[in-house]
Protein backbone atom coordinates (compact mmCIF):
# COMPACT_ATOMS: atom_id res chain seq x y z
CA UNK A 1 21.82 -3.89 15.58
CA UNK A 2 23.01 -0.05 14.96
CA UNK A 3 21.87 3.28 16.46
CA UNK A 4 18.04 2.79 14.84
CA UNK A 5 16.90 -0.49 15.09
CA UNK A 6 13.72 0.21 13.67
CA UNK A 7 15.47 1.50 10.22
CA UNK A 8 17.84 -0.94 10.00
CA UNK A 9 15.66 -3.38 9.82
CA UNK A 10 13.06 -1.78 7.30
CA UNK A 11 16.38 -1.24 5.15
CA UNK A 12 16.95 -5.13 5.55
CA UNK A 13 13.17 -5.75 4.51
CA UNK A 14 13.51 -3.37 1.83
CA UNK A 15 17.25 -4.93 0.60
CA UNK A 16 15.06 -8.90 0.35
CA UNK A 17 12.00 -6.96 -1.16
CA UNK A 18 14.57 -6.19 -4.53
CA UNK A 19 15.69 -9.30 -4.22
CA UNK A 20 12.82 -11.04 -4.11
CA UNK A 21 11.36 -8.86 -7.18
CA UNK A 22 14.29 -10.05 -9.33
CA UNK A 23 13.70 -13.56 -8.66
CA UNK A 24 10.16 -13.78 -8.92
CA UNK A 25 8.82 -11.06 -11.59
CA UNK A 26 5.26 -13.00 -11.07
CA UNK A 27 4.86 -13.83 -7.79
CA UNK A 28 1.86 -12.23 -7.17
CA UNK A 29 0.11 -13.16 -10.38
CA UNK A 30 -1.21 -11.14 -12.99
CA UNK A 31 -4.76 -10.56 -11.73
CA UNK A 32 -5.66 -7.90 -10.22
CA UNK A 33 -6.30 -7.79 -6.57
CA UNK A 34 -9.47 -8.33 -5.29
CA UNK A 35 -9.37 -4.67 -3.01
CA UNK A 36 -8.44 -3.02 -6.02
CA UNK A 37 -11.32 -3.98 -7.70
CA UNK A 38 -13.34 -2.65 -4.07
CA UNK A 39 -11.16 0.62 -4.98
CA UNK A 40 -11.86 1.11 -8.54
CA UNK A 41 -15.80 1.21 -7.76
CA UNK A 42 -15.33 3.48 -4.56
CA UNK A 43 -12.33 6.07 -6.82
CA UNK A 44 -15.48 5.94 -9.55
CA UNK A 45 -18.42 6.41 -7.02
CA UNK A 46 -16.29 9.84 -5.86
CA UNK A 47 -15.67 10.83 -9.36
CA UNK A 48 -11.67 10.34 -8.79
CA UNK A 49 -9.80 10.70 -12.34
CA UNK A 50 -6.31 10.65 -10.43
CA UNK A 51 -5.38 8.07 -8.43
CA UNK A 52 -1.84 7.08 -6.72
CA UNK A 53 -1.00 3.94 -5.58
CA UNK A 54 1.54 3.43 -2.72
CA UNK A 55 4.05 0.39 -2.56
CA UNK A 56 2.41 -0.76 -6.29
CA UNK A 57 5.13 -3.93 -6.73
CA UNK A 58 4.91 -4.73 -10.28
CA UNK A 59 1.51 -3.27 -10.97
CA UNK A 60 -1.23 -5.66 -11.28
CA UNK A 61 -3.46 -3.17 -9.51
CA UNK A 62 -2.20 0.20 -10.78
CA UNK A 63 -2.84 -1.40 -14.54
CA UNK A 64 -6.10 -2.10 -13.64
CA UNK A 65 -6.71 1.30 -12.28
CA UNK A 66 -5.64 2.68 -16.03
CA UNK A 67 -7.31 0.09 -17.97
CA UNK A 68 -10.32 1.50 -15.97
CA UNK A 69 -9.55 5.24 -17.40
CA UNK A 70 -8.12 6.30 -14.18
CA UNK A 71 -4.25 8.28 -14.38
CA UNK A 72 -2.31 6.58 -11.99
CA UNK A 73 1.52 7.26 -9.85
CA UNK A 74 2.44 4.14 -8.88
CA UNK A 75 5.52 4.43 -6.09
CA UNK A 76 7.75 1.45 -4.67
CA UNK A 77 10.60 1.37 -3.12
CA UNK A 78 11.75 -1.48 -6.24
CA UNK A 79 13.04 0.11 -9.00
CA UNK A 80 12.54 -3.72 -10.20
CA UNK A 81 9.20 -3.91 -9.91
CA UNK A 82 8.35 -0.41 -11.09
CA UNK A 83 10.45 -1.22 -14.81
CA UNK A 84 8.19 -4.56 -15.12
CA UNK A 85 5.30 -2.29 -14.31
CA UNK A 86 6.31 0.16 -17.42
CA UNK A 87 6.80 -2.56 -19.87
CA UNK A 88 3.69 -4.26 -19.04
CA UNK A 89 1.80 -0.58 -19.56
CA UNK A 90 3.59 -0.29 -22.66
CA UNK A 91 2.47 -4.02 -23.67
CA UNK A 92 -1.10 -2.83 -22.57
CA UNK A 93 -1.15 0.22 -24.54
CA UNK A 94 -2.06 2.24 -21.11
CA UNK A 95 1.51 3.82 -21.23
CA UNK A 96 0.31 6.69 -21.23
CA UNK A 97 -1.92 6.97 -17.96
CA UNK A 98 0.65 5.28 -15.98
CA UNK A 99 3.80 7.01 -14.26
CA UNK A 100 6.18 5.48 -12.07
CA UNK A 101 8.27 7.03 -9.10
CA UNK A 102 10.68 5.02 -6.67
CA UNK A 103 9.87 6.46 -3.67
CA UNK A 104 10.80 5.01 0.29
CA UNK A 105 7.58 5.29 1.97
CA UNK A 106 9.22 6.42 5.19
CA UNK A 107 9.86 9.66 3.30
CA UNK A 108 7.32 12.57 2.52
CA UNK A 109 5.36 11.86 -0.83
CA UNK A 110 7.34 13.98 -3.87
CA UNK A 111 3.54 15.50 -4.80
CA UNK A 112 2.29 18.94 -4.04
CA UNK A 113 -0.96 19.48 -0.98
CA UNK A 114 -4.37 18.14 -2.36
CA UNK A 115 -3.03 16.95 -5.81
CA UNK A 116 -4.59 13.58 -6.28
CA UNK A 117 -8.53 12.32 -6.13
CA UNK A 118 -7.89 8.76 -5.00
CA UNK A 119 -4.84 6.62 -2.59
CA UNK A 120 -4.76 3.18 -2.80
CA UNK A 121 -2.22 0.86 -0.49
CA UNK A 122 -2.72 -2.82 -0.40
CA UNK A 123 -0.25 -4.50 2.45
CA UNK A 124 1.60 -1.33 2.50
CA UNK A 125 0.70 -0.05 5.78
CA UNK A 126 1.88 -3.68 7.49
CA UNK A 127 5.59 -4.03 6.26
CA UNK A 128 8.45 -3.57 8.91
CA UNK A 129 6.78 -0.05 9.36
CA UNK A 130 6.84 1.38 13.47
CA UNK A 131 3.77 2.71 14.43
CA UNK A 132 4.81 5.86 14.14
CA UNK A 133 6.36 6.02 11.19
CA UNK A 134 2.57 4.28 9.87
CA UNK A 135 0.94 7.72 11.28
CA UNK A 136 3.51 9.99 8.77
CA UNK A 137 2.23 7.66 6.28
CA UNK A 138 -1.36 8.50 6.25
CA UNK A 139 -0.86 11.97 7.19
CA UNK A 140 1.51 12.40 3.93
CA UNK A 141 -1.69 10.59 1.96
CA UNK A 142 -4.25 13.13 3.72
CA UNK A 143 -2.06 15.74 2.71
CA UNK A 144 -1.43 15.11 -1.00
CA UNK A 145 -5.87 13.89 -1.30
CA UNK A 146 -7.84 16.85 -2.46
CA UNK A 147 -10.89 17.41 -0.07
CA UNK A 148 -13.16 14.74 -0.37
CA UNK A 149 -10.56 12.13 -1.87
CA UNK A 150 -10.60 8.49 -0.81
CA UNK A 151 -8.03 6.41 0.64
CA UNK A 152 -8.66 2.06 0.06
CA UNK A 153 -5.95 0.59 2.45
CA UNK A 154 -5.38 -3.14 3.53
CA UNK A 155 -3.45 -4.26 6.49
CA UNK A 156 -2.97 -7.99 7.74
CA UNK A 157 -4.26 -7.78 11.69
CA UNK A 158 -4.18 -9.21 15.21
CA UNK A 159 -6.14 -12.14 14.27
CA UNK A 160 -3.98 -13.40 11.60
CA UNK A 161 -2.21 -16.81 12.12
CA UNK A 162 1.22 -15.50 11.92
CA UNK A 163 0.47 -12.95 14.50
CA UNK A 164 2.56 -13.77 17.65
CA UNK A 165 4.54 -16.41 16.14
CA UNK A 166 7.99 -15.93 13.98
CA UNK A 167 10.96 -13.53 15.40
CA UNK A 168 9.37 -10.62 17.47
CA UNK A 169 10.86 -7.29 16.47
CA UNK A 170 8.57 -5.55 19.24
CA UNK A 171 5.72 -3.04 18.06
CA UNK A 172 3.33 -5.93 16.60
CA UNK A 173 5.95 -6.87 14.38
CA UNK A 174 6.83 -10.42 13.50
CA UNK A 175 8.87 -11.48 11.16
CA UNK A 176 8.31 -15.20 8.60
CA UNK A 177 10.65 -16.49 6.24
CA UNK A 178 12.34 -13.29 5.91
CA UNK A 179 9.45 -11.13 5.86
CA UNK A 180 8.58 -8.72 8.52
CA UNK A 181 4.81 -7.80 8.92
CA UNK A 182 3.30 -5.04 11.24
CA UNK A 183 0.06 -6.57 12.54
CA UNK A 184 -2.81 -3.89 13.24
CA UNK A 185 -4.78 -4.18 16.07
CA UNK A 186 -8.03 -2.60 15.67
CA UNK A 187 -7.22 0.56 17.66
CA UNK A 188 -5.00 1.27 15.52
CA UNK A 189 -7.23 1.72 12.35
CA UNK A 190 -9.17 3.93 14.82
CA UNK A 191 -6.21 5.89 15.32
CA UNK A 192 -5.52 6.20 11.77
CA UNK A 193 -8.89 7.32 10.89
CA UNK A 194 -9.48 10.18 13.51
CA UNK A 195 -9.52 13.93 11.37
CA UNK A 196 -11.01 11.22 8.35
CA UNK A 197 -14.30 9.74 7.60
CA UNK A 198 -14.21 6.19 7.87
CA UNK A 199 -16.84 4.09 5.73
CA UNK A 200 -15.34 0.58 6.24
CA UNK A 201 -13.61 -1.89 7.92
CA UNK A 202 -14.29 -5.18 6.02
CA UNK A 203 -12.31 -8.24 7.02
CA UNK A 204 -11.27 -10.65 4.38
CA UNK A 205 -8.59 -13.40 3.15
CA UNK A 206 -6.14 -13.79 0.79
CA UNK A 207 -3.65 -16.31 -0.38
CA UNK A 208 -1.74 -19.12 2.01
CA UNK A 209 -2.36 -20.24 5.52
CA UNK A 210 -4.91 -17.97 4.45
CA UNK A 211 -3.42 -14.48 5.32
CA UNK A 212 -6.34 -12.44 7.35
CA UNK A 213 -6.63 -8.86 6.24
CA UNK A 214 -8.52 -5.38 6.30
CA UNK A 215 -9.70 -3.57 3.49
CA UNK A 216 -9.99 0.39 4.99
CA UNK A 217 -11.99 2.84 2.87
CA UNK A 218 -12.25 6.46 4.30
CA UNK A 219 -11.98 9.82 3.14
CA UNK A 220 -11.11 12.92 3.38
CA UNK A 221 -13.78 15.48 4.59
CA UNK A 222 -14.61 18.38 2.20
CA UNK A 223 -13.81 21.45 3.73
């Protein structure tokens, strides 16, 4: 390994992530994710119109978030993904509420203090991320939330079958058939949510084995 372990292997995640976006342009389906659905009713409860969406793939969820009426940035570090995204907008005649941004995630947000209404992140927050660098994260999403703005998160956690088994890269990260998850232990949602309010911790599943997840919702306080 080099001088930064920890980067070198989030640049190796983030290397099979393009690759794996090339060779499977569907792989998560075309449906829309059940915690964006959770999101679209909690960005409408708050009155959002602006929403971004952090590490959107190839866009099932930020499309849904347009075809709702919301505007949306979508980010990911896959220029890949983020094209399919477009032409699937374009396809949808949504083009026009939809913008795209490759962005690494371990770098400050390129938008301006308190400039968006809603953040959305599903299984962002639990790639080959180090805890700390997970803490710039969601201070970089507090930031760029207006007052009052909500943030829908989900995380795959301690209690998760893959937890504990695979290669151990230290820092609750283990890594499975080339993909490296951060598991959160609950004390670290905690963390995350001191300065916020927090509304929610709902446990769920999705997919294989299956995968056991939390869906977050908090906001930020009005001042």
């Amino acid at each position: 390994m080099g001088d930064d372990p920890e980067r070198e292997l989030a640049d190796v995640q983030r290397e099979h992530w393009q690759h794996t976006y090339d060779a499977h342009p569907d792989m998560y389906g075309q449906q829309p994710s059940a915690p964006a659905r959770h999101a679209c009713a909690a960005f409408r409860a708050a009155g959002a119109e602006h929403i971004l969406e952090l590490g959107a793939g190839h866009g099932r969820d930020t499309l849904l978030f347009a075809r709702e009426g919301f505007t949306v940035q979508a980010t990911d570090f896959s220029g890949t993904g983020l094209e399919q995204l477009q032409q699937a907008a374009r396809d949808q005649g949504i083009a026009d509420r939809v913008t795209t941004v490759v962005h690494d995630v371990r770098e400050p947000l390129p938008l301006p203090d308190a400039s968006v209404d809603g953040v959305f992140a599903h299984m962002l927050l639990c790639m080959a991320l180090s805890t700390g660098e997970i803490h710039a994260v969601v201070d970089e999403v507090r930031r760029v939330l207006r007052p009052g703005g909500t943030f829908v998160y989900t995380v795959r956690h301690t209690g998760d079958a893959h937890y504990g088994t695979g290669t151990a890269h230290g820092d609750d990260i283990y890594e499975h058939g080339g993909f490296a998850v951060h598991f959160f232990p609950r004390r670290l949602v905690d963390a995350l949510a001191e300065s916020w309010t927090l509304h929610e911790v709902h446990a769920f599943e999705e997919g294989e084995l299956p995968r056991r997840l939390w869906r977050i919702t908090q906001t930020r306080p009005a001042e």
